[in-house]
C-alpha atoms as a PDB file:
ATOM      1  CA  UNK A   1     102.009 132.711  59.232  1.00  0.00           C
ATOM      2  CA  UNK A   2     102.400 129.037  57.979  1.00  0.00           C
ATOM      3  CA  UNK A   3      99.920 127.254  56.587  1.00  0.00           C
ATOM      4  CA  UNK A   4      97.797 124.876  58.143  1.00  0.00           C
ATOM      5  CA  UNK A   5      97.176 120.907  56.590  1.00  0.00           C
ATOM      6  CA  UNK A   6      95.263 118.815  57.077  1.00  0.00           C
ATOM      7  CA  UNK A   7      95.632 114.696  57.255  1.00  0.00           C
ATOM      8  CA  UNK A   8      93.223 111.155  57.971  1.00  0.00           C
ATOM      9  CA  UNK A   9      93.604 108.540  59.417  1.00  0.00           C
ATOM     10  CA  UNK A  10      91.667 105.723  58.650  1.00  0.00           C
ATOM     11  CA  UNK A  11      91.284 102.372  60.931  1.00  0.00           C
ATOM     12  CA  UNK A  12      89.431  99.015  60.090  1.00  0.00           C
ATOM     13  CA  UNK A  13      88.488  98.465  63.659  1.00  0.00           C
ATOM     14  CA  UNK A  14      85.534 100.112  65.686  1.00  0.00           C
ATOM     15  CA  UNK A  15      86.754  98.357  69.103  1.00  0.00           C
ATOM     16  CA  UNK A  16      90.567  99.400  68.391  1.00  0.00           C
ATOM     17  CA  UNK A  17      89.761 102.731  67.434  1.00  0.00           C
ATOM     18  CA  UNK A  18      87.606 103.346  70.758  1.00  0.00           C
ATOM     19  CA  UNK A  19      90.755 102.315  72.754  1.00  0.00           C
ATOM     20  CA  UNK A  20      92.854 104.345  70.752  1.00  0.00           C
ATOM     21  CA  UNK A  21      90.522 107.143  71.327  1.00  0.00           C
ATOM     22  CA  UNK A  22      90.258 106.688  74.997  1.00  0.00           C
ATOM     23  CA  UNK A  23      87.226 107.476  77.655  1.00  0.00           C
ATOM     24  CA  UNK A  24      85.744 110.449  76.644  1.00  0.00           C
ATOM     25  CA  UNK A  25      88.064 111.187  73.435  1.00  0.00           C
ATOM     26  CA  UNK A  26      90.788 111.668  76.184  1.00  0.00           C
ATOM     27  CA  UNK A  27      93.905 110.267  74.517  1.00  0.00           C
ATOM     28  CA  UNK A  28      92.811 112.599  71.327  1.00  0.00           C
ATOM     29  CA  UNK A  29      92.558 115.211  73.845  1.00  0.00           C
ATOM     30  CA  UNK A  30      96.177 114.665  74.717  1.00  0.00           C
ATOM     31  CA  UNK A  31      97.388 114.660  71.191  1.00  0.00           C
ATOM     32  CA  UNK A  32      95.971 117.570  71.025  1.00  0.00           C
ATOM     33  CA  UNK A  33      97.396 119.381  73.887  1.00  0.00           C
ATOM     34  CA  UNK A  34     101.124 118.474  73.655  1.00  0.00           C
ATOM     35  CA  UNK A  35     101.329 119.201  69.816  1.00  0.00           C
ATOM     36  CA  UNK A  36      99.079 122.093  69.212  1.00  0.00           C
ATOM     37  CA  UNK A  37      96.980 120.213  66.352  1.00  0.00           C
ATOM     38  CA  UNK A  38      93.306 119.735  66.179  1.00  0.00           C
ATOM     39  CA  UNK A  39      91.884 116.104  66.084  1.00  0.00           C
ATOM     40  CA  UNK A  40      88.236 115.290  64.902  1.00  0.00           C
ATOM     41  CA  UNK A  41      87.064 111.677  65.029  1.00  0.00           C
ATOM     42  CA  UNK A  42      84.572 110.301  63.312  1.00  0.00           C
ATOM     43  CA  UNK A  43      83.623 106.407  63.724  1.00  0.00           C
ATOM     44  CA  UNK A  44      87.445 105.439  62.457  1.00  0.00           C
ATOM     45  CA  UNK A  45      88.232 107.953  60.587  1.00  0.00           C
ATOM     46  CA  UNK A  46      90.432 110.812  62.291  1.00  0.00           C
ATOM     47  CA  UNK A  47      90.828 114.342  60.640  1.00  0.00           C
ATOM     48  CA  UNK A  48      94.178 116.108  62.116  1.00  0.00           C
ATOM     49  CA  UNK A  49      94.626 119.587  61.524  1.00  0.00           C
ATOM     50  CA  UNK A  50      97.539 121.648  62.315  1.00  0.00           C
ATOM     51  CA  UNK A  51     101.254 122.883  60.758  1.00  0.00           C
ATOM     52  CA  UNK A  52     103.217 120.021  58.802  1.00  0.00           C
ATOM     53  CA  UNK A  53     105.496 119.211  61.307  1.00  0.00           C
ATOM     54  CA  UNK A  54     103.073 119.081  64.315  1.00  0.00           C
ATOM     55  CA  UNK A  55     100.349 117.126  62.223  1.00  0.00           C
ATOM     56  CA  UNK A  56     103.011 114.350  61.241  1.00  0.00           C
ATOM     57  CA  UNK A  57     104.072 113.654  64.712  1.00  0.00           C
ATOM     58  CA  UNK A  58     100.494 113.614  65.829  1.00  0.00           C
ATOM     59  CA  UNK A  59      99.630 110.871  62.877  1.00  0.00           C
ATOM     60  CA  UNK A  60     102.687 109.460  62.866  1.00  0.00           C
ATOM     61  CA  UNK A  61     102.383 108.709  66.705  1.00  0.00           C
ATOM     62  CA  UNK A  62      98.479 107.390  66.223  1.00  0.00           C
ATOM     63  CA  UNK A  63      99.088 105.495  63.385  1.00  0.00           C
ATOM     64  CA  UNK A  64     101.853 103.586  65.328  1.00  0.00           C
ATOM     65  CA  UNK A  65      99.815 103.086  68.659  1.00  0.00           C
ATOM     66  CA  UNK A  66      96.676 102.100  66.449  1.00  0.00           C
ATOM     67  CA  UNK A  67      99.205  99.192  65.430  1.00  0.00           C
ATOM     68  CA  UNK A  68     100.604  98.223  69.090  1.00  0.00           C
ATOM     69  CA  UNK A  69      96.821  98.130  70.390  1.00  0.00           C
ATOM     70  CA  UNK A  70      96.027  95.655  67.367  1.00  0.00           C
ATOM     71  CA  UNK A  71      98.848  93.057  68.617  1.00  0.00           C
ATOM     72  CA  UNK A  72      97.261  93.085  72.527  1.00  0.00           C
ATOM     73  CA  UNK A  73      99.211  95.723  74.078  1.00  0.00           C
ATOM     74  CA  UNK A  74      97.368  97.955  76.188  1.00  0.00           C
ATOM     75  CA  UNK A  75      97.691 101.629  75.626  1.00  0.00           C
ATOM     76  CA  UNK A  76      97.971 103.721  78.837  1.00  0.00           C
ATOM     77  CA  UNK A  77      97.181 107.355  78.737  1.00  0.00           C
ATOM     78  CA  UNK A  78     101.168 108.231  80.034  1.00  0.00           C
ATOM     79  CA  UNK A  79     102.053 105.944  76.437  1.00  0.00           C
ATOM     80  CA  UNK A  80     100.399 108.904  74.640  1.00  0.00           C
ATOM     81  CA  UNK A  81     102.689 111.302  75.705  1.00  0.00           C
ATOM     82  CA  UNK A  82     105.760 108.944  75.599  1.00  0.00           C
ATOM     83  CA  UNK A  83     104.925 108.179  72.312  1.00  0.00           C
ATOM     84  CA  UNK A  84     105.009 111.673  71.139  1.00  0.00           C
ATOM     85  CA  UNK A  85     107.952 112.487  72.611  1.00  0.00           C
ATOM     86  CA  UNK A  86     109.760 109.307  70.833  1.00  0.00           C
ATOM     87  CA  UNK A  87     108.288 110.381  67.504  1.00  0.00           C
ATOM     88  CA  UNK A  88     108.874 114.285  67.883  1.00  0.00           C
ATOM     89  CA  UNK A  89     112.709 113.461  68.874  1.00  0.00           C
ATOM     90  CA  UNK A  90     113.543 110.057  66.243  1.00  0.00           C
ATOM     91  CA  UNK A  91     110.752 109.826  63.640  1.00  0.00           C
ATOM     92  CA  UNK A  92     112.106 107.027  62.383  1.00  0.00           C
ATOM     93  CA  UNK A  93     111.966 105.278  66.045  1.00  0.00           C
ATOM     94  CA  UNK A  94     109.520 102.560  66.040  1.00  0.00           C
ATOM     95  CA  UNK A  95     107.143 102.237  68.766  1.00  0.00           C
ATOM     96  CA  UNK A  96     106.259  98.221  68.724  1.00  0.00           C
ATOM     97  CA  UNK A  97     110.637  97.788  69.296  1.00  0.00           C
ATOM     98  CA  UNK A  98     110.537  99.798  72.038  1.00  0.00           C
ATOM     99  CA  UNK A  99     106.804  99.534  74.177  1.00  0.00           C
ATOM    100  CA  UNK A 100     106.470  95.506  73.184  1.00  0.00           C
ATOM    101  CA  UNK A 101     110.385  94.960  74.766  1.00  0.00           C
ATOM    102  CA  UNK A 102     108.628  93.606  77.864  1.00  0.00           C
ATOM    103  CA  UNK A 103     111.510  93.663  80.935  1.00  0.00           C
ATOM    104  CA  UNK A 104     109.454  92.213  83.385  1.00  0.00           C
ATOM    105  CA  UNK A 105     105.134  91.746  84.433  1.00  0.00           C
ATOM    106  CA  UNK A 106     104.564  93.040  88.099  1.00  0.00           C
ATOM    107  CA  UNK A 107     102.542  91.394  90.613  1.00  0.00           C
ATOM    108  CA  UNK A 108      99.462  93.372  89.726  1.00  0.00           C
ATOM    109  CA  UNK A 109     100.029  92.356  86.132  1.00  0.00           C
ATOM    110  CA  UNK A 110     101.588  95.414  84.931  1.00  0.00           C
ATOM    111  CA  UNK A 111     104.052  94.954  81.844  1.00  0.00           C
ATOM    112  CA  UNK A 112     107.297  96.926  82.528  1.00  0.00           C
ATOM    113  CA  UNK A 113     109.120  98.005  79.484  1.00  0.00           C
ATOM    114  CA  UNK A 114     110.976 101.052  78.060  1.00  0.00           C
ATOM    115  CA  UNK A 115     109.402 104.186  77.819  1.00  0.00           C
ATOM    116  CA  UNK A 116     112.145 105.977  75.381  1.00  0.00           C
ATOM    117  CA  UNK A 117     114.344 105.262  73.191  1.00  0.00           C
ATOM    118  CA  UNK A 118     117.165 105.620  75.634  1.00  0.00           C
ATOM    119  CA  UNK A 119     115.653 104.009  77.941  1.00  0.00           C
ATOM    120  CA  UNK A 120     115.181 101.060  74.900  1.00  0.00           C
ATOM    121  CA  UNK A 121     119.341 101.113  74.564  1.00  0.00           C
ATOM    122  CA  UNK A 122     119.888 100.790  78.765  1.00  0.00           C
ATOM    123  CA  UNK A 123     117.867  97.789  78.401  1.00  0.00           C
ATOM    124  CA  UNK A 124     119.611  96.662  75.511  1.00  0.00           C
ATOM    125  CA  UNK A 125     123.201  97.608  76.787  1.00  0.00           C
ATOM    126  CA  UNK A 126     122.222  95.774  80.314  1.00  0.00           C
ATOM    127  CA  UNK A 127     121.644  92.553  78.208  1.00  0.00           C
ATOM    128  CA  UNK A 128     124.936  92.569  76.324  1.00  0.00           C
ATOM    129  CA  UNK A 129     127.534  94.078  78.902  1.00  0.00           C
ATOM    130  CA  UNK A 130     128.816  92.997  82.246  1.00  0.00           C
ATOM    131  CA  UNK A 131     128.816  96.529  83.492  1.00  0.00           C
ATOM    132  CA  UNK A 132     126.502  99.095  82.564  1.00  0.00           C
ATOM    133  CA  UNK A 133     126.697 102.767  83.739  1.00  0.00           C
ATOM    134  CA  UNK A 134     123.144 104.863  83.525  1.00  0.00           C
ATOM    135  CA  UNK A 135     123.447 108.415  83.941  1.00  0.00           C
ATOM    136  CA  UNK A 136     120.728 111.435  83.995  1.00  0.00           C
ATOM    137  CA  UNK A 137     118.306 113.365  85.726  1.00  0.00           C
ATOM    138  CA  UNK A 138     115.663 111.452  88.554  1.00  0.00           C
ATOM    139  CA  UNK A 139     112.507 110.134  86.906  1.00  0.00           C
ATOM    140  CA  UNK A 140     113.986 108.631  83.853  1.00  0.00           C
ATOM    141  CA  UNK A 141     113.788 105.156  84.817  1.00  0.00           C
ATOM    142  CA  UNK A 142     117.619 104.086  85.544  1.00  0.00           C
ATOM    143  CA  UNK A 143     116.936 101.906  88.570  1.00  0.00           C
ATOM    144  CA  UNK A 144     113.319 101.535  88.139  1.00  0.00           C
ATOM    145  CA  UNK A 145     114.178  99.572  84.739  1.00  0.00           C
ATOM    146  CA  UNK A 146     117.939  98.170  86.511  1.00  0.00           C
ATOM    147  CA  UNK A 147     115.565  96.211  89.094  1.00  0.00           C
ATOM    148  CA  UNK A 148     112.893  94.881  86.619  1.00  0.00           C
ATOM    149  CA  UNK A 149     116.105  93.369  84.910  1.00  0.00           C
ATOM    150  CA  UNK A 150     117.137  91.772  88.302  1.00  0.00           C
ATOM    151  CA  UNK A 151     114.364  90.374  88.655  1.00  0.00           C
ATOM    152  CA  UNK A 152     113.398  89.021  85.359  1.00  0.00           C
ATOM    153  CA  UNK A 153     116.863  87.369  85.601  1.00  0.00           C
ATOM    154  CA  UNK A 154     115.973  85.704  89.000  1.00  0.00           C
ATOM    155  CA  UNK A 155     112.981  84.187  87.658  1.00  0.00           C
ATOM    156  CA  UNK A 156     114.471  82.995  84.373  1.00  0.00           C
ATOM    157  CA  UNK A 157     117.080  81.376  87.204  1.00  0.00           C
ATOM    158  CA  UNK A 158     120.045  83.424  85.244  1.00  0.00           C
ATOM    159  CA  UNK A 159     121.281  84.230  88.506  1.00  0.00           C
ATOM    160  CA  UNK A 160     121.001  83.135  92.412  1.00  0.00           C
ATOM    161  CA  UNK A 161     121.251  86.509  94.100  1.00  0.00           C
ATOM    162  CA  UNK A 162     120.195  89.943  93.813  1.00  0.00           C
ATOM    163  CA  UNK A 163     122.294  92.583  95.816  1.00  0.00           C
ATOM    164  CA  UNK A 164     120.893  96.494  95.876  1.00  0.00           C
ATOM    165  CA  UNK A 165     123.122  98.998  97.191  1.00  0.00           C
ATOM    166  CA  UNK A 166     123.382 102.333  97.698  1.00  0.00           C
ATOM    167  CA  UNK A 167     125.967 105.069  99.755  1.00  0.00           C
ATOM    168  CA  UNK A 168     124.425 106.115 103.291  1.00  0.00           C
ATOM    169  CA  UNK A 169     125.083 109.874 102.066  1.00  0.00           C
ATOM    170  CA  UNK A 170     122.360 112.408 103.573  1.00  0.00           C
ATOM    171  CA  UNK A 171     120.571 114.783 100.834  1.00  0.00           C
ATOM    172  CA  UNK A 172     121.550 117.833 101.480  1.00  0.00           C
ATOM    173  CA  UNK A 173     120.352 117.534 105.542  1.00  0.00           C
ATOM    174  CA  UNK A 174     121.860 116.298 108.488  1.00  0.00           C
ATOM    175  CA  UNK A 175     119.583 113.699 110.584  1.00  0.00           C
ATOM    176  CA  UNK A 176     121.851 113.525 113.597  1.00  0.00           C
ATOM    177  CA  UNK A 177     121.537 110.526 115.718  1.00  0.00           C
ATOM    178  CA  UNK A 178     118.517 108.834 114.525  1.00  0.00           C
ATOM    179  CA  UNK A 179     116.671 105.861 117.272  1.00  0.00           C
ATOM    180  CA  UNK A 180     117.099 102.306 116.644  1.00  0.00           C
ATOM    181  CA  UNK A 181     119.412  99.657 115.968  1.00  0.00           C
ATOM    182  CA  UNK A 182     121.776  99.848 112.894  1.00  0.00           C
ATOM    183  CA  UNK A 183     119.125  98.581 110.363  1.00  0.00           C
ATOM    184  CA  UNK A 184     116.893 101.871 111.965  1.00  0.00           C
ATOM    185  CA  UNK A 185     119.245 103.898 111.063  1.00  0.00           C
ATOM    186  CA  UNK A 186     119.813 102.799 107.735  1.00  0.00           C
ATOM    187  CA  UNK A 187     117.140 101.751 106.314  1.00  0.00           C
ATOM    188  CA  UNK A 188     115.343 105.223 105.346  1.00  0.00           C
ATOM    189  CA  UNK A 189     118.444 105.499 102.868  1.00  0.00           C
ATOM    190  CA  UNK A 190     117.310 102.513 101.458  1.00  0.00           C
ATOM    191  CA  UNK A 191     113.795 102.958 101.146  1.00  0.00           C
ATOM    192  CA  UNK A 192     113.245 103.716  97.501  1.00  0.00           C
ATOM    193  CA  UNK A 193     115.206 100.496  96.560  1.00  0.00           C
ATOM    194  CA  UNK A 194     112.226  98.711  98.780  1.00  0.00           C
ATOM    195  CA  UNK A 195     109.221 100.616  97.164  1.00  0.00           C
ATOM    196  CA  UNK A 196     110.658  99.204  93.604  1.00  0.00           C
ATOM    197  CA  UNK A 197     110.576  95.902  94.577  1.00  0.00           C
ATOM    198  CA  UNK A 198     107.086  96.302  96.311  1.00  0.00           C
ATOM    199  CA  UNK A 199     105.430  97.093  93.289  1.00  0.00           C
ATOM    200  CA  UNK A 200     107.211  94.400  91.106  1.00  0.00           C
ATOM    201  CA  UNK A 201     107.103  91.319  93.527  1.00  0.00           C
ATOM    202  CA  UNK A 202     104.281  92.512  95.892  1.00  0.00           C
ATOM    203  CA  UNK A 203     105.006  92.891  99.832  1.00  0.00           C
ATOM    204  CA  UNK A 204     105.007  89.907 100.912  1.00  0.00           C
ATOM    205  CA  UNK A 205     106.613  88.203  98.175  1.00  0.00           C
ATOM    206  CA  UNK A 206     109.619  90.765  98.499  1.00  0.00           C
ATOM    207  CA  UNK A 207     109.981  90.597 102.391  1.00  0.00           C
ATOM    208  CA  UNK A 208     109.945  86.763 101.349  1.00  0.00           C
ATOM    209  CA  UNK A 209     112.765  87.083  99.369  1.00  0.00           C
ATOM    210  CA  UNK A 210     114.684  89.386 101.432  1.00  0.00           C
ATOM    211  CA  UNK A 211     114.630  86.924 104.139  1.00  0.00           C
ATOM    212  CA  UNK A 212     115.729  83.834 102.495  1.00  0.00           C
ATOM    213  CA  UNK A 213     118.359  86.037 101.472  1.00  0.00           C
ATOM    214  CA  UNK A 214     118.001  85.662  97.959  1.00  0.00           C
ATOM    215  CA  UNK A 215     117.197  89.884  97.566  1.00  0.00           C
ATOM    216  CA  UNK A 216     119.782  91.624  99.707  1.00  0.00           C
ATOM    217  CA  UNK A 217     119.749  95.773 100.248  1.00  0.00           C
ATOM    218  CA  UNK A 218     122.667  97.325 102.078  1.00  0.00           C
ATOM    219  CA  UNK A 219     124.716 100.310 102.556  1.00  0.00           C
ATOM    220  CA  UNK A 220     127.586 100.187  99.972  1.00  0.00           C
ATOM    221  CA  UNK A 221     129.882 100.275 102.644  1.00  0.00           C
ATOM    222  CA  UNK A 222     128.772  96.465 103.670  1.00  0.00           C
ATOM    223  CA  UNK A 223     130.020  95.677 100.305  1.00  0.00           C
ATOM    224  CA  UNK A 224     133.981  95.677 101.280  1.00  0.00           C
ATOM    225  CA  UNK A 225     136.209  92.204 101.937  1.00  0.00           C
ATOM    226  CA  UNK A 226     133.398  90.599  99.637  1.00  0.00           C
ATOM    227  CA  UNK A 227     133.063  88.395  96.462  1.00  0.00           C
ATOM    228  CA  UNK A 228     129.960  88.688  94.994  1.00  0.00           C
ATOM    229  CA  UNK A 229     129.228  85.301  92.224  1.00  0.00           C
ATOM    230  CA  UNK A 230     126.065  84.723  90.125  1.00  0.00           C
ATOM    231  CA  UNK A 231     124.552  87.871  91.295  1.00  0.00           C
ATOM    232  CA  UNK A 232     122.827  90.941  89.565  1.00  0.00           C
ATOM    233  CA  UNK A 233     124.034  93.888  91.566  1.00  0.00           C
ATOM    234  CA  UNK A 234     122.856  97.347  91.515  1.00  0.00           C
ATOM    235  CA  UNK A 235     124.644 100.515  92.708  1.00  0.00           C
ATOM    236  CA  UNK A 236     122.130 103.086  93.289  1.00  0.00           C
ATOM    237  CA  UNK A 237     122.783 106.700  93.891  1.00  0.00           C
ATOM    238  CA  UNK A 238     126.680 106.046  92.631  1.00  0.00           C
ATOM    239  CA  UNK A 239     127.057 110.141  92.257  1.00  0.00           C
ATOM    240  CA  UNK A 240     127.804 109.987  95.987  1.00  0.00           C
ATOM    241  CA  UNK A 241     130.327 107.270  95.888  1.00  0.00           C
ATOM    242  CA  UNK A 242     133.995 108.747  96.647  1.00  0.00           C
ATOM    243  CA  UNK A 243     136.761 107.530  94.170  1.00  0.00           C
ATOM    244  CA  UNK A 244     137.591 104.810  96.972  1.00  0.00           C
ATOM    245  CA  UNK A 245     134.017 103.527  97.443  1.00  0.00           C
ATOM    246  CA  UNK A 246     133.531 103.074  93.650  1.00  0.00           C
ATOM    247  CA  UNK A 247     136.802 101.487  92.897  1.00  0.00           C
ATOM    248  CA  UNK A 248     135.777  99.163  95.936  1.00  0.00           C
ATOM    249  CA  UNK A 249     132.324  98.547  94.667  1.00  0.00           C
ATOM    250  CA  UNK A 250     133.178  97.853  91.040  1.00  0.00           C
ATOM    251  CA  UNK A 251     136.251  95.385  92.110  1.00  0.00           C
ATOM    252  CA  UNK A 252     133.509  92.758  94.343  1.00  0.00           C
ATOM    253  CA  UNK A 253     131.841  91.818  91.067  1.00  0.00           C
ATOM    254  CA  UNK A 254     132.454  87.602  90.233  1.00  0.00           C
ATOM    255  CA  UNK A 255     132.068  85.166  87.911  1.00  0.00           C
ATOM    256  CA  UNK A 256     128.709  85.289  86.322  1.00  0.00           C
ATOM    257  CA  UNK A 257     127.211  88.416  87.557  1.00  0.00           C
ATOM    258  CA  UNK A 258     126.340  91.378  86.318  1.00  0.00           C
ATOM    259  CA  UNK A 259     126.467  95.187  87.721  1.00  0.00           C
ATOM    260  CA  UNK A 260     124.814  97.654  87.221  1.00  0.00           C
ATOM    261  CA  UNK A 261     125.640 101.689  88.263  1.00  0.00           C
ATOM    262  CA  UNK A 262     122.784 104.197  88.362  1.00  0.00           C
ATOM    263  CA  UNK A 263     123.708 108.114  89.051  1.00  0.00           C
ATOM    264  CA  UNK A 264     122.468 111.690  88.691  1.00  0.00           C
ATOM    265  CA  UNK A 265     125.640 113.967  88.673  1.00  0.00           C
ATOM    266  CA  UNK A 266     123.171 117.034  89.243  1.00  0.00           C
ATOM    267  CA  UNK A 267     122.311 115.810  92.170  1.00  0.00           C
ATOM    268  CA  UNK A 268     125.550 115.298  94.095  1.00  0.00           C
ATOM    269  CA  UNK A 269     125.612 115.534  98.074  1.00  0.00           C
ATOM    270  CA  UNK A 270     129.200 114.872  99.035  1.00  0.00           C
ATOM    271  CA  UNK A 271     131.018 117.785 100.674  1.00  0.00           C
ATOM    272  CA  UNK A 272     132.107 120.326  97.985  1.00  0.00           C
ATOM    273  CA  UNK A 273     135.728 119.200  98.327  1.00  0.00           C
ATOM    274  CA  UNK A 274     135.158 115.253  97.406  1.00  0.00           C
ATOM    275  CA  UNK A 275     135.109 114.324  94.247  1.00  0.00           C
ATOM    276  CA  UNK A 276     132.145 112.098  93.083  1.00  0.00           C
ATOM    277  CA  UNK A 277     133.780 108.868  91.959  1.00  0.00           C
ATOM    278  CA  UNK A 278     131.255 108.657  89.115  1.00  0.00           C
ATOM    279  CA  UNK A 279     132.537 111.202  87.263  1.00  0.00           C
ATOM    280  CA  UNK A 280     136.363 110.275  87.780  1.00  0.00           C
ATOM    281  CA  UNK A 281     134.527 106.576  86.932  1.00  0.00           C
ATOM    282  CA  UNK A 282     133.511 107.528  83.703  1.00  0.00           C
ATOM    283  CA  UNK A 283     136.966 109.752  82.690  1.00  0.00           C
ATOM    284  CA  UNK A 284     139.128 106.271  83.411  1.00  0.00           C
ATOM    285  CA  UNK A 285     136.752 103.478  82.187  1.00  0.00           C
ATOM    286  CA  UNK A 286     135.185 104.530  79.102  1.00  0.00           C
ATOM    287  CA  UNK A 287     137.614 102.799  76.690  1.00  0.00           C
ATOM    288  CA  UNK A 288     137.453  99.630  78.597  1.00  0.00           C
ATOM    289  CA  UNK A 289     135.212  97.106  76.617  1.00  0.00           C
ATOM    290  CA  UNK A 290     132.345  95.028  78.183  1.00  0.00           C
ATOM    291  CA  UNK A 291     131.606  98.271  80.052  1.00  0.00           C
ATOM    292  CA  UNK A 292     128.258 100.479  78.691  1.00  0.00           C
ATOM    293  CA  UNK A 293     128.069 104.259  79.561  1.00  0.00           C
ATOM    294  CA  UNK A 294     124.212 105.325  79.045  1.00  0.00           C
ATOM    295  CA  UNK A 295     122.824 108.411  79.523  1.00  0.00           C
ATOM    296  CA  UNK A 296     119.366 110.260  79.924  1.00  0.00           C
ATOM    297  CA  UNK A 297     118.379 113.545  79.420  1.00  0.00           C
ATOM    298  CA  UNK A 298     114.911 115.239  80.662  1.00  0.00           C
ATOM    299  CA  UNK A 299     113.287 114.012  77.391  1.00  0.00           C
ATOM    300  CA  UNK A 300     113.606 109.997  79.038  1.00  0.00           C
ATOM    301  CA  UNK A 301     111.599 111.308  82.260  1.00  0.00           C
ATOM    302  CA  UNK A 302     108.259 108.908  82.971  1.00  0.00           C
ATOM    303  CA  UNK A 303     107.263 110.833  85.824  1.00  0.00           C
ATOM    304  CA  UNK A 304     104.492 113.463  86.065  1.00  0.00           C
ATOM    305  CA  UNK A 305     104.989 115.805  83.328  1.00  0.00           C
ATOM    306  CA  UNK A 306     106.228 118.822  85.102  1.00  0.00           C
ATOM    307  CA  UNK A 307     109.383 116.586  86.715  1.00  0.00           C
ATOM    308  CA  UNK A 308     110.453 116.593  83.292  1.00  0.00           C
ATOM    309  CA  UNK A 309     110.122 120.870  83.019  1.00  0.00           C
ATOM    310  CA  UNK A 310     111.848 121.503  86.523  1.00  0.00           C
ATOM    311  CA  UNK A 311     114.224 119.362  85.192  1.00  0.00           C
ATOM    312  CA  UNK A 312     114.743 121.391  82.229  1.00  0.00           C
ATOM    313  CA  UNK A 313     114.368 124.512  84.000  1.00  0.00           C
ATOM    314  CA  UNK A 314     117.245 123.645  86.509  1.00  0.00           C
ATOM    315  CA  UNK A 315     119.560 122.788  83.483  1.00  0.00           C
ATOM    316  CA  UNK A 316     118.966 125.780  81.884  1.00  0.00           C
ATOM    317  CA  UNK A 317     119.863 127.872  85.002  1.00  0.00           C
ATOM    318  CA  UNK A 318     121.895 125.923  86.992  1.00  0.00           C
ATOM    319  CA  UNK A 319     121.693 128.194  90.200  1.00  0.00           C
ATOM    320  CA  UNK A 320     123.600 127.308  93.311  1.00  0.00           C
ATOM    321  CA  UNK A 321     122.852 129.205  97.071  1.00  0.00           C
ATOM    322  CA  UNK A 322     126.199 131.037  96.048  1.00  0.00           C
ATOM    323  CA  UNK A 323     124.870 133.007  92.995  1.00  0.00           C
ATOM    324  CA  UNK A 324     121.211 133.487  93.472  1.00  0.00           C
ATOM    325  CA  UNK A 325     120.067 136.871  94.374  1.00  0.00           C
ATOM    326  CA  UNK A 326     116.934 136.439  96.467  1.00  0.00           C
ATOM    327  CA  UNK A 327     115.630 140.308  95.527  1.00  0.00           C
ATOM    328  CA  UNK A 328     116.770 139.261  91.696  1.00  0.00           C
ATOM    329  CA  UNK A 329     116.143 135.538  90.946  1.00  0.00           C
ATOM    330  CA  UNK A 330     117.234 136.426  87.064  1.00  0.00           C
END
């Protein structure tokens, strides 16, 4: 059995230390649960106990959110666990590039910023390339992030426009003839694209927007014949594009704008005998320069913690309706 170390930690501030500590000892708590080790605080001193490897990623982690919480950021309980993760992965990462690299402040005051290291380079690449491609699992942020960029461009007045698309492809169901007039029937598709800006802009200030037609969502297929200048535009969803649609969609981009793609190729819905023009997107681009293929993995997911093991369960097994034995799941 290995042996067990111990190491301390030792902070000059009483106030810092508490926040560090959180309500109740609750961020400690946390440590303690995702890395196995022991942590006993006393005043601002903290004694972590545990194997090498576990006990370094625990301090290591502290030490470095001790040192964002001393230049005003705000720790939140979910930057405990995304700050483990950063420092079990890349212990040389360093947390202040990444959780200070603030996208975009919601209308509630929230500060958006990465979450992962990946999700540090999307940011990055989005800044520096014309087109940027982000690819992985749901939960990890790809359009979440994408819009806070739009946005934060708006306001800086970078850009006039802000155009969200996504294909009108049903997920894995078939809703018939829904009631309504066109926008009825399309705007459930579009949904999530509205709940992002919601809870960046605020209701009213989005619908505001929308209106004036300064934010614009649509079905990708309204985005043929056009031109689209000084505009950040998003393609949500691209794993459903046919070869057609993306070539179409990537072709309306104009002078100073920016696009970006957003995908899960896990998660494709197209008929099994159409190919997903993501994929045959990223097979004929990827040597083209200006263009930025990123890519997530279940590691980058901010939702609730088990999203990130069903994701990692599902890669693991990969089971489709064609091999799964209902009386033997193995």
């Amino acid at each position: 059995m290995a042996e067990k170390i111990n190491q301390q930690l030792d902070f000059n501030s009483n106030e810092y230390a508490r926040l560090l500590y959180g309500d109740l000892n609750s961020n400690l708590q946390a440590v303690e649960k995702v890395t196995g080790v022991t942590v006993k605080a006393r005043g601002t001193c903290l004694t972590i106990t545990g194997l090498q490897h576990e006990v370094e990623v625990a301090a290591h982690t502290l030490s470095q959110l001790y040192g964002l919480i001393e230049t005003g950021y705000p720790v939140y309980p979910a930057d405990i666990h995304h700050g483990l993760k950063i420092v079990a992965k890349t212990p040389q990462a360093s947390l202040k590039e990444i959780f200070l690299d603030q996208i975009y402040v919601t209308a509630r005051q929230k500060t958006i910023s990465p979450k992962s290291l990946n999700q540090k380079n999307y940011i990055e690449a989005i800044r520096s390339h014309d087109i940027v491609f982000g690819i992985g699992p749901a939960g990890t942020g790809k359009t979440y992030l994408a819009v806070a960029m739009a946005i934060g461009a708006y306001t800086r007045n970078q850009i006039q426009s802000i155009i969200l698309t996504r294909p009108a492809v049903e997920a894995g169901e078939r809703l018939g003839f829904l009631p309504g007039d066109l926008a009825d029937k399309i705007n459930p598709y579009l949904r999530p694209l509205h709940d992002a800006l919601n809870e960046m802009l605020g209701r009213e200030r989005a619908m505001e927007l929308v209106e004036k037609g300064i934010i614009e969502i649509a079905p990708l297929a309204f985005m043929r014949g056009r031109t689209l200048n000084n505009a950040f535009i998003i393609l949500d969803e691209a794993q459903n594009t046919t070869n057609e649609q993306m070539k179409m969609f990537l072709t309306r981009m104009g002078f100073n704008s920016q696009t970006v793609i957003t995908g899960d190729i896990t998660q494709i819905d197209l008929p099994r005998e159409q190919g997903s023009g993501l994929i045959r997107a990223t097979k004929i681009l990827k040597k083209i320069k200006g263009i930025s293929f990123n890519y997530f993995t279940h590691h980058d997911v901010v939702r609730h913690a088990l999203v990130q093991d069903i994701i990692q369960a599902y890669e693991k097994k990969q089971v489709t309706p064609d091999t799964c034995n209902p009386l033997n799941p193995t």
